[in-house]
PDB file of N, CA and C in Angstrom:
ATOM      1  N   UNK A   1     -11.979  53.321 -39.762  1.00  0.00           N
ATOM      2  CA  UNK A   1     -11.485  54.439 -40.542  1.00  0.00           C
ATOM      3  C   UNK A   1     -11.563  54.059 -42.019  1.00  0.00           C
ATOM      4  N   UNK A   2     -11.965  55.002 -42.675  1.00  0.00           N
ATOM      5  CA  UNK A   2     -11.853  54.478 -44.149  1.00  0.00           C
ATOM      6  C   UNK A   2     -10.988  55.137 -45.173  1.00  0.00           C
ATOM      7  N   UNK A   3     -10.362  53.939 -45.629  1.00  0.00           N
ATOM      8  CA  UNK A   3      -9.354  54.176 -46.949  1.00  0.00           C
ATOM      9  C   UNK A   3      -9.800  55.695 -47.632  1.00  0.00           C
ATOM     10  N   UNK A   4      -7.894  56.436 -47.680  1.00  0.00           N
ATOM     11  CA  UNK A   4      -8.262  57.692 -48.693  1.00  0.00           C
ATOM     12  C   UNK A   4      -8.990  57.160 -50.251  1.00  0.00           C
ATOM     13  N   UNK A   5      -9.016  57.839 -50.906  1.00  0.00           N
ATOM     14  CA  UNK A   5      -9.450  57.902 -52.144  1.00  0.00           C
ATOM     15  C   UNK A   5      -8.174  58.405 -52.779  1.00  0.00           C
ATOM     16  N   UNK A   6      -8.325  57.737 -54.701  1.00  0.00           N
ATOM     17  CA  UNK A   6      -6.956  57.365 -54.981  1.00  0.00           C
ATOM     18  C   UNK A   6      -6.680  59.012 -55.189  1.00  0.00           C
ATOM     19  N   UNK A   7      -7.390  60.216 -55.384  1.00  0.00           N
ATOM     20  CA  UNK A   7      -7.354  61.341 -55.849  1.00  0.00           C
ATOM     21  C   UNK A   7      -6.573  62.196 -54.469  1.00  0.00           C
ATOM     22  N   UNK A   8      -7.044  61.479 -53.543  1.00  0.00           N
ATOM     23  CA  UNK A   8      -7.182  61.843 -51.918  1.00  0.00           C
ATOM     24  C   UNK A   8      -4.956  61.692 -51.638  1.00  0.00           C
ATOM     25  N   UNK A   9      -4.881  60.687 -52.147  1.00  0.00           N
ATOM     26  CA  UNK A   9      -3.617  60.015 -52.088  1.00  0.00           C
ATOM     27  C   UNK A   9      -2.680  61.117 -52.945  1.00  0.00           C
ATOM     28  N   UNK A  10      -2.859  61.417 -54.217  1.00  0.00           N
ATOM     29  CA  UNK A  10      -2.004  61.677 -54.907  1.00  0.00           C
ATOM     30  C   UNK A  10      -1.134  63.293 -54.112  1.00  0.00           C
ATOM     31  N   UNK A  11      -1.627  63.413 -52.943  1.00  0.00           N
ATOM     32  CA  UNK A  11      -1.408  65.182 -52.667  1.00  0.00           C
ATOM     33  C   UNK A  11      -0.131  64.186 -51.641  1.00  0.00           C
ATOM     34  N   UNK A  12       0.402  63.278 -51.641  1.00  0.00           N
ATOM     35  CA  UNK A  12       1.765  62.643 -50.709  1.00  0.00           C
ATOM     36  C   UNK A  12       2.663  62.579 -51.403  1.00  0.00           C
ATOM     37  N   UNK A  13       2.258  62.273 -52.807  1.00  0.00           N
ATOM     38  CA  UNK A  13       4.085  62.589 -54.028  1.00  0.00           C
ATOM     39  C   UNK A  13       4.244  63.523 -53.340  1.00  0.00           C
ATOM     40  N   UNK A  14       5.744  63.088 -53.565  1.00  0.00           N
ATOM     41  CA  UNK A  14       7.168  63.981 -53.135  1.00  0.00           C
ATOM     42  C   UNK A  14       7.050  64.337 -51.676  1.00  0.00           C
ATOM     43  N   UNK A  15       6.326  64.139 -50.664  1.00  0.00           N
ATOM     44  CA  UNK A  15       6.071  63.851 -49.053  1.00  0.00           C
ATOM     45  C   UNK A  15       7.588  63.358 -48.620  1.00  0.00           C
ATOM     46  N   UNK A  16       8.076  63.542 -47.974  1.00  0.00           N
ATOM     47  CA  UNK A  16       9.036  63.353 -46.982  1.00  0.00           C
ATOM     48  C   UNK A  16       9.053  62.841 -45.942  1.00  0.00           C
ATOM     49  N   UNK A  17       9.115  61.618 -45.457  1.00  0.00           N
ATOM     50  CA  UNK A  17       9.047  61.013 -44.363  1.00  0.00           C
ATOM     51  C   UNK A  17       9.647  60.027 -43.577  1.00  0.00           C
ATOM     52  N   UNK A  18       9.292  60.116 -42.231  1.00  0.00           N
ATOM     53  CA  UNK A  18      10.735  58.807 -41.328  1.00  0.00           C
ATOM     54  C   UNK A  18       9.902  57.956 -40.885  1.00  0.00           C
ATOM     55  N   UNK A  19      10.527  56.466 -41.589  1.00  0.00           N
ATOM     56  CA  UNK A  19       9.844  55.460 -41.145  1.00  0.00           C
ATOM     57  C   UNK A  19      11.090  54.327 -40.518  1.00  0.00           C
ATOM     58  N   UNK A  20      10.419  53.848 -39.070  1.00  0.00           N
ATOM     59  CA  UNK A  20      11.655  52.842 -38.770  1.00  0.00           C
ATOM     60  C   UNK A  20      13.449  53.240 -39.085  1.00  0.00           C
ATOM     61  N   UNK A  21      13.009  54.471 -38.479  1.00  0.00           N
ATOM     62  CA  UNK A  21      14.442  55.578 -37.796  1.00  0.00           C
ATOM     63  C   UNK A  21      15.283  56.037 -39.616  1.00  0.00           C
ATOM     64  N   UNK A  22      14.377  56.005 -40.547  1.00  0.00           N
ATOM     65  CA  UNK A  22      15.047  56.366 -42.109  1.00  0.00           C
ATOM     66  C   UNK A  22      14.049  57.283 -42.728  1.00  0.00           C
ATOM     67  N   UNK A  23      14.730  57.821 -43.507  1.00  0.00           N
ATOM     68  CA  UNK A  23      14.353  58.986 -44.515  1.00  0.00           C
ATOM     69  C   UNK A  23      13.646  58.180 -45.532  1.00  0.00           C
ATOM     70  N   UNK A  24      12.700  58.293 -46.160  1.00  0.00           N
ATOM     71  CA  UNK A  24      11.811  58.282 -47.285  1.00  0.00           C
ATOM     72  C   UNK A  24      11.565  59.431 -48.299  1.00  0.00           C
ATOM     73  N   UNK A  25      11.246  58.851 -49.055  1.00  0.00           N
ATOM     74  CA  UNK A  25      10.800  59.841 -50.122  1.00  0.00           C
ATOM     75  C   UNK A  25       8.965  59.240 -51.006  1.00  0.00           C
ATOM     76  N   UNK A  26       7.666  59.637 -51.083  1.00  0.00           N
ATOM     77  CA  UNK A  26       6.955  59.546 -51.330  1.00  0.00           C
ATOM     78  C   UNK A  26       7.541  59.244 -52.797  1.00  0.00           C
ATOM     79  N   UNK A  27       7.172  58.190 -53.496  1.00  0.00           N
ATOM     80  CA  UNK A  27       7.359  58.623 -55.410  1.00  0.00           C
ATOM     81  C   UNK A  27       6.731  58.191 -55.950  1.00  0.00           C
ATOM     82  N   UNK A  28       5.112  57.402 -55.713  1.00  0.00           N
ATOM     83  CA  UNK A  28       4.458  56.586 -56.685  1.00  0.00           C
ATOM     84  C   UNK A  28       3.385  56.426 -55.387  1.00  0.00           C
ATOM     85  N   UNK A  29       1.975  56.719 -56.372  1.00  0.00           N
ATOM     86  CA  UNK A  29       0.754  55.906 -55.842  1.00  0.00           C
ATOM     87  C   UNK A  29       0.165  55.181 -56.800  1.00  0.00           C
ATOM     88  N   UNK A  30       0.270  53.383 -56.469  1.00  0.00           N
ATOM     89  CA  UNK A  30      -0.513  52.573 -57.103  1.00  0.00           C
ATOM     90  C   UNK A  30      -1.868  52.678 -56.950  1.00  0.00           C
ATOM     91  N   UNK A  31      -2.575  52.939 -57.695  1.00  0.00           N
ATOM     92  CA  UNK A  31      -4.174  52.822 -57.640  1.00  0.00           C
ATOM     93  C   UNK A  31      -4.503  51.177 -57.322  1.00  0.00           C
ATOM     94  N   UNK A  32      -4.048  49.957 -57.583  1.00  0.00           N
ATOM     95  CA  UNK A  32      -4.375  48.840 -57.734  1.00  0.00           C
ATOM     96  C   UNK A  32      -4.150  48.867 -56.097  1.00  0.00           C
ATOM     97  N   UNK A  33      -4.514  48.420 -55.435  1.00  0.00           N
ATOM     98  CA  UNK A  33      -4.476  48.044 -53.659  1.00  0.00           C
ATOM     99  C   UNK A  33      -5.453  49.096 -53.270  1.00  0.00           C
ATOM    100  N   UNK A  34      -5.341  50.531 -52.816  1.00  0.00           N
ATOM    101  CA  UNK A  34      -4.009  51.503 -53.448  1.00  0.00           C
ATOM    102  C   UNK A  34      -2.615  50.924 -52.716  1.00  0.00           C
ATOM    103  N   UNK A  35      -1.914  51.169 -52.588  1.00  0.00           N
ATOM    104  CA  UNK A  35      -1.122  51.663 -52.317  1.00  0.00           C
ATOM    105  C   UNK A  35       0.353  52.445 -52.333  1.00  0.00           C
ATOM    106  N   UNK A  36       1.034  52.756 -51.690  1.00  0.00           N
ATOM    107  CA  UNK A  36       2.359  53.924 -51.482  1.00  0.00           C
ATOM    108  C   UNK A  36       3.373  53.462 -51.820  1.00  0.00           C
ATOM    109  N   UNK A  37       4.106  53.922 -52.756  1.00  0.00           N
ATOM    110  CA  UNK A  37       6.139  53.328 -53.202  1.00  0.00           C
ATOM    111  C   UNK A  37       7.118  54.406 -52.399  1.00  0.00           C
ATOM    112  N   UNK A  38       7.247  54.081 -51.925  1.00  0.00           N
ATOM    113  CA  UNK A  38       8.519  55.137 -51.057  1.00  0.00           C
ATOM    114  C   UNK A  38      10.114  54.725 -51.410  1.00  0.00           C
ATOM    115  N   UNK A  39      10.923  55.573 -51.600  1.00  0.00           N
ATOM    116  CA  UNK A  39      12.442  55.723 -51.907  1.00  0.00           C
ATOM    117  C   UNK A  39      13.056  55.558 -50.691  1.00  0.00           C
ATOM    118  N   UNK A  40      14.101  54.832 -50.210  1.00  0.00           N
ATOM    119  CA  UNK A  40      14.844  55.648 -49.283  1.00  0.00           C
ATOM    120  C   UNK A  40      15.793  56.705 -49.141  1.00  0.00           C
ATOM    121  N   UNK A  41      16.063  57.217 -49.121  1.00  0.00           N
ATOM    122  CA  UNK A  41      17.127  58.401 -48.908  1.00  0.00           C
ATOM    123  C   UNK A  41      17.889  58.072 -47.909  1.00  0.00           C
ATOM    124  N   UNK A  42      18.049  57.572 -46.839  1.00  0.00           N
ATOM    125  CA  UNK A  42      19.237  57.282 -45.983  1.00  0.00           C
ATOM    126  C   UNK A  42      20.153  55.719 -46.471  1.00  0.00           C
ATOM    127  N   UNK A  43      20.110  55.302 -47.217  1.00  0.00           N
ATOM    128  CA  UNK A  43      20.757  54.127 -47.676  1.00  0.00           C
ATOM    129  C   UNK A  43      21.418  53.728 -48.643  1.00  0.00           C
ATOM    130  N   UNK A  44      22.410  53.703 -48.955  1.00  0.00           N
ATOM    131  CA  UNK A  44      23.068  53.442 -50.026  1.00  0.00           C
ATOM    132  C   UNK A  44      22.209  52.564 -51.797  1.00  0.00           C
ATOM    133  N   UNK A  45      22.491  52.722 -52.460  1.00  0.00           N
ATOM    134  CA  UNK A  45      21.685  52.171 -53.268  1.00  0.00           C
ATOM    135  C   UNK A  45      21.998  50.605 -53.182  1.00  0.00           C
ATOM    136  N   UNK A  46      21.070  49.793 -53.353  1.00  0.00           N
ATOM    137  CA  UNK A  46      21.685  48.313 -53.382  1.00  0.00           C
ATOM    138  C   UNK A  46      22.127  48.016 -54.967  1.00  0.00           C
ATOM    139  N   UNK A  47      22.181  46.757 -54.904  1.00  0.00           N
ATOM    140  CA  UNK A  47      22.335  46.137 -56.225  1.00  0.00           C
ATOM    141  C   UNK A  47      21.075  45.138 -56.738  1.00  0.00           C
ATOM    142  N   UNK A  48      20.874  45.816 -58.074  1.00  0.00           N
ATOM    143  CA  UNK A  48      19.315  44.996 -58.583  1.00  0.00           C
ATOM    144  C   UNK A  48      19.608  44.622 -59.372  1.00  0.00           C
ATOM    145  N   UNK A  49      18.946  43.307 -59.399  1.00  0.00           N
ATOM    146  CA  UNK A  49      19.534  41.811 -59.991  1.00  0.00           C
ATOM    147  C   UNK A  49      18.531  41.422 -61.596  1.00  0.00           C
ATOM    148  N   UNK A  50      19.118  41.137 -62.034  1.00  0.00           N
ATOM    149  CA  UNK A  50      18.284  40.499 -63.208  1.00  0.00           C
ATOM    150  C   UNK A  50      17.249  39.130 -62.815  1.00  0.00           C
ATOM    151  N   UNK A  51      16.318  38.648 -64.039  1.00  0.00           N
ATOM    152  CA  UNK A  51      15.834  37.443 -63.836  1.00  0.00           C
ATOM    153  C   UNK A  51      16.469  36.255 -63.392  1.00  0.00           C
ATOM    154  N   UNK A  52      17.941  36.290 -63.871  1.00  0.00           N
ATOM    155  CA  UNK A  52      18.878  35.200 -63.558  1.00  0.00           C
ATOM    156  C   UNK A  52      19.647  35.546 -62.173  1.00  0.00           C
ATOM    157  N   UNK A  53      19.471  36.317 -61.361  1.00  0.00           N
ATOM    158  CA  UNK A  53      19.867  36.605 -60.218  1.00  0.00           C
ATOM    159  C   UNK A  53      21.142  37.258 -59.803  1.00  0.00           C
ATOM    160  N   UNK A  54      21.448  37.626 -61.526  1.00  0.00           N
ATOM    161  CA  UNK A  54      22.851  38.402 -61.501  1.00  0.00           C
ATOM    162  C   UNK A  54      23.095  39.513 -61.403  1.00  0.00           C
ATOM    163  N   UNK A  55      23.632  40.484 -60.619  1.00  0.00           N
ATOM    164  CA  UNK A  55      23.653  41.828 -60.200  1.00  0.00           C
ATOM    165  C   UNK A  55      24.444  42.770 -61.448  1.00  0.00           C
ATOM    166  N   UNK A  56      23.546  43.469 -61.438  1.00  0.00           N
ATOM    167  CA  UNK A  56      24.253  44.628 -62.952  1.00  0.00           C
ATOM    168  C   UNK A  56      24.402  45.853 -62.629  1.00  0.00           C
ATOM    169  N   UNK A  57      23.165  46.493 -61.838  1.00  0.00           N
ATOM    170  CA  UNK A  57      23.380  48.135 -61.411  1.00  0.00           C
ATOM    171  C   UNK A  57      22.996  48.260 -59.783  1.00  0.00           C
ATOM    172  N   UNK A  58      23.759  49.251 -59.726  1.00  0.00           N
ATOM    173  CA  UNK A  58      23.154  49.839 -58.022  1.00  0.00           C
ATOM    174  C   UNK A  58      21.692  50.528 -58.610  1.00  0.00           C
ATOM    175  N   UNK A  59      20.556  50.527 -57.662  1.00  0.00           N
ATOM    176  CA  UNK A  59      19.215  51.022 -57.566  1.00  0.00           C
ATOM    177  C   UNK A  59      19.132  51.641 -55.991  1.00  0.00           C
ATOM    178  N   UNK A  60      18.037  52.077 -55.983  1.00  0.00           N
ATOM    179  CA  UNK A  60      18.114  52.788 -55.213  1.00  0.00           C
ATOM    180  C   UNK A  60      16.891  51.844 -54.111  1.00  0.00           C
ATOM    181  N   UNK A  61      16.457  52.056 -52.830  1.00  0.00           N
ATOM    182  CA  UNK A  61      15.869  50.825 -52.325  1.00  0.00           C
ATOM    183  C   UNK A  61      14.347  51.360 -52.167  1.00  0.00           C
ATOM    184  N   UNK A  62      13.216  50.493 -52.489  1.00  0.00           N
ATOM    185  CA  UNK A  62      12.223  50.999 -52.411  1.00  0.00           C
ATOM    186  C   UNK A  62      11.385  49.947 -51.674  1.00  0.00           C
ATOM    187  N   UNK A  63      10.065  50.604 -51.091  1.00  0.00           N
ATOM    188  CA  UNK A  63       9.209  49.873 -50.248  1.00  0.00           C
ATOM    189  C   UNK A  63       7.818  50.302 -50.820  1.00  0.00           C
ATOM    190  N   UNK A  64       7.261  48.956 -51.231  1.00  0.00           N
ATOM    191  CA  UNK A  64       5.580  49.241 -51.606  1.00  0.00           C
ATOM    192  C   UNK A  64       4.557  48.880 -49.906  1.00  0.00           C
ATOM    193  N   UNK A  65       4.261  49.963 -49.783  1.00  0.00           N
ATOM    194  CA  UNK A  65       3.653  49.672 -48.646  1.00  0.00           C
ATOM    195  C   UNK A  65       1.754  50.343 -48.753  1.00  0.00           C
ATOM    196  N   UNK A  66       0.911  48.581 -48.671  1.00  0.00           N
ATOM    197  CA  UNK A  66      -0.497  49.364 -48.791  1.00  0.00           C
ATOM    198  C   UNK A  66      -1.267  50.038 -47.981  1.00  0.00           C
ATOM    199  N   UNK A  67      -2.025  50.785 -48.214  1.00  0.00           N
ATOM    200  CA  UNK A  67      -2.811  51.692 -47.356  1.00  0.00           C
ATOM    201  C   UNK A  67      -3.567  50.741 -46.536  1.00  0.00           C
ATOM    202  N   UNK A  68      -4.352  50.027 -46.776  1.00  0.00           N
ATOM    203  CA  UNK A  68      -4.847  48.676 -45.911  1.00  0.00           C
ATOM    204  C   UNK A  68      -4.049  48.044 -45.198  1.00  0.00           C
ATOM    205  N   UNK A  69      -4.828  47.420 -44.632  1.00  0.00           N
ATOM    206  CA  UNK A  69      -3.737  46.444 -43.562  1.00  0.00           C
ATOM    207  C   UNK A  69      -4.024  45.328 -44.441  1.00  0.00           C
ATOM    208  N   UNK A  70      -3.257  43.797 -44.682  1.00  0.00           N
ATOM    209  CA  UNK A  70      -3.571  43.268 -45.982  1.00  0.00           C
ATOM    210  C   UNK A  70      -4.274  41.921 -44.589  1.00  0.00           C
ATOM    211  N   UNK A  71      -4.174  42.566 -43.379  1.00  0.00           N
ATOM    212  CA  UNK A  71      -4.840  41.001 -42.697  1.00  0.00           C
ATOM    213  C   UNK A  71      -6.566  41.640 -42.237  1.00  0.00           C
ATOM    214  N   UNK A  72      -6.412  42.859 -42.561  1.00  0.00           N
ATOM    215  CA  UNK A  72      -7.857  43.697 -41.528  1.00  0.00           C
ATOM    216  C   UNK A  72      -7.942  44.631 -42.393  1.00  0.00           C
ATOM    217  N   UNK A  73      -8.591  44.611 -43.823  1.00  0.00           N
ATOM    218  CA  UNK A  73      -8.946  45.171 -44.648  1.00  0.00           C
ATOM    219  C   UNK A  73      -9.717  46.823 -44.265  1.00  0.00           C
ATOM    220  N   UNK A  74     -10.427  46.635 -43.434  1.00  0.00           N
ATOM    221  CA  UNK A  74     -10.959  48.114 -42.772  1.00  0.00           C
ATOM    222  C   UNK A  74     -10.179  48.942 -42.179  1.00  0.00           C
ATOM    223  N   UNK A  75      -8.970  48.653 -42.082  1.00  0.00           N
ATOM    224  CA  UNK A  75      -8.001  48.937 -40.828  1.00  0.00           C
ATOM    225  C   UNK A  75      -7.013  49.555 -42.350  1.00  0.00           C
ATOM    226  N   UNK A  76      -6.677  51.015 -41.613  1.00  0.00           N
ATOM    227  CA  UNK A  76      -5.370  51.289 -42.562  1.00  0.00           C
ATOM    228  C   UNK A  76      -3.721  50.609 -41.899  1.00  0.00           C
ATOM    229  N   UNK A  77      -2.974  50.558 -42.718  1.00  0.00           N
ATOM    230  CA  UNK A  77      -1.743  49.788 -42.456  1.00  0.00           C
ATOM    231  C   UNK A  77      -1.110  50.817 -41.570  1.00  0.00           C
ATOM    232  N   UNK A  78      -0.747  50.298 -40.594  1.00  0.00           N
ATOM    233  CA  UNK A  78       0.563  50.884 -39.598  1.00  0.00           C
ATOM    234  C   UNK A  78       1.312  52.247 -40.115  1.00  0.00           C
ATOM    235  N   UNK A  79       2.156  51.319 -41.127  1.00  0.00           N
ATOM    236  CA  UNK A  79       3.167  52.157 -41.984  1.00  0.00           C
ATOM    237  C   UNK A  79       2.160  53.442 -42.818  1.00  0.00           C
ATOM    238  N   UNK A  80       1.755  53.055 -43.574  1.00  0.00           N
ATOM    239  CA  UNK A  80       0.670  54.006 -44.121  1.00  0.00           C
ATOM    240  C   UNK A  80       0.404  55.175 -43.549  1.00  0.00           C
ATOM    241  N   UNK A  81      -0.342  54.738 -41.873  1.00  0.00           N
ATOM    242  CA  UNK A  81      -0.772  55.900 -41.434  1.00  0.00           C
ATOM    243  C   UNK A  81       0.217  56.632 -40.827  1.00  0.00           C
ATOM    244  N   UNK A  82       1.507  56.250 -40.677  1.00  0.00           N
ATOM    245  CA  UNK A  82       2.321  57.076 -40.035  1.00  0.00           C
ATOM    246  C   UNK A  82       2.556  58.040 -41.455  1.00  0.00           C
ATOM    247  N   UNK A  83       2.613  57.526 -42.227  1.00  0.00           N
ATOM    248  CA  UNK A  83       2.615  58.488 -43.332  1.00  0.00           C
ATOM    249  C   UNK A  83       1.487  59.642 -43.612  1.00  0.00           C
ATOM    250  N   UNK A  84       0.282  59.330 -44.094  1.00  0.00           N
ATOM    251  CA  UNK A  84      -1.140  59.988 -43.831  1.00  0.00           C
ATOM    252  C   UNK A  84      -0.967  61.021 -42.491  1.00  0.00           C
ATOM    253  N   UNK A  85      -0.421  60.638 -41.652  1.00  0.00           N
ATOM    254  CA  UNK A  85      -0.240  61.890 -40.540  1.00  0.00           C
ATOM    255  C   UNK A  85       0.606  62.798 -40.343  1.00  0.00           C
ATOM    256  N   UNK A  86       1.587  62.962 -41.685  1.00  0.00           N
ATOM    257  CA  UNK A  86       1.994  64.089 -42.042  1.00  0.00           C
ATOM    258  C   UNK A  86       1.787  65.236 -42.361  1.00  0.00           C
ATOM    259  N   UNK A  87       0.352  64.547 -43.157  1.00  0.00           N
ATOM    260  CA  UNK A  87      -0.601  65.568 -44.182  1.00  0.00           C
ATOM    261  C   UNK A  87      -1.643  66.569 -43.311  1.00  0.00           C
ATOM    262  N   UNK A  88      -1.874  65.570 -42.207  1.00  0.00           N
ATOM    263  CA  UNK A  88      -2.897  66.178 -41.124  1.00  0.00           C
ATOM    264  C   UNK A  88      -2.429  67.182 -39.947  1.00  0.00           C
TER     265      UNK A  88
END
């Protein structure tokens, strides 16, 4: 199967989706991989830490997940395509 195209990608902002029994939110396509930044929506925000490892604000929790599989480059990623099969 072959990788969308990064133009191909951009129609999943703001996509809605359940991955591993949680709510997502589509919010960012990296062109560099490509790949997908997803929000969660079912989870409390955590706490994000500075360089020194000290916690200052709640954030909200995010997952960069690439369209590739990063061990089988031809192969789209698991996560990915459960996403991609929203659209279809």
């Amino acid at each position: 199967m072959h990788s969308p195209a990064y133009t191909e990608l951009q129609q999943l902002l703001g996509l809605a989706v359940t991955l591993e029994g949680k709510r997502y939110l589509v919010i960012e396509i990296l062109e560099d991989g490509p790949s997908v930044v997803v929000e969660c929506l079912d989870l409390e925000p955590g706490v994000q830490t500075n360089q020194f490892g000290d916690g200052h604000r709640r954030a909200p929790r995010h997952i960069t997940i690439p369209v590739c599989s990063p061990n089988e480059p031809e192969r789209l990623d698991p996560r990915f395509q459960l996403i991609w099969s929203n659209l279809t």
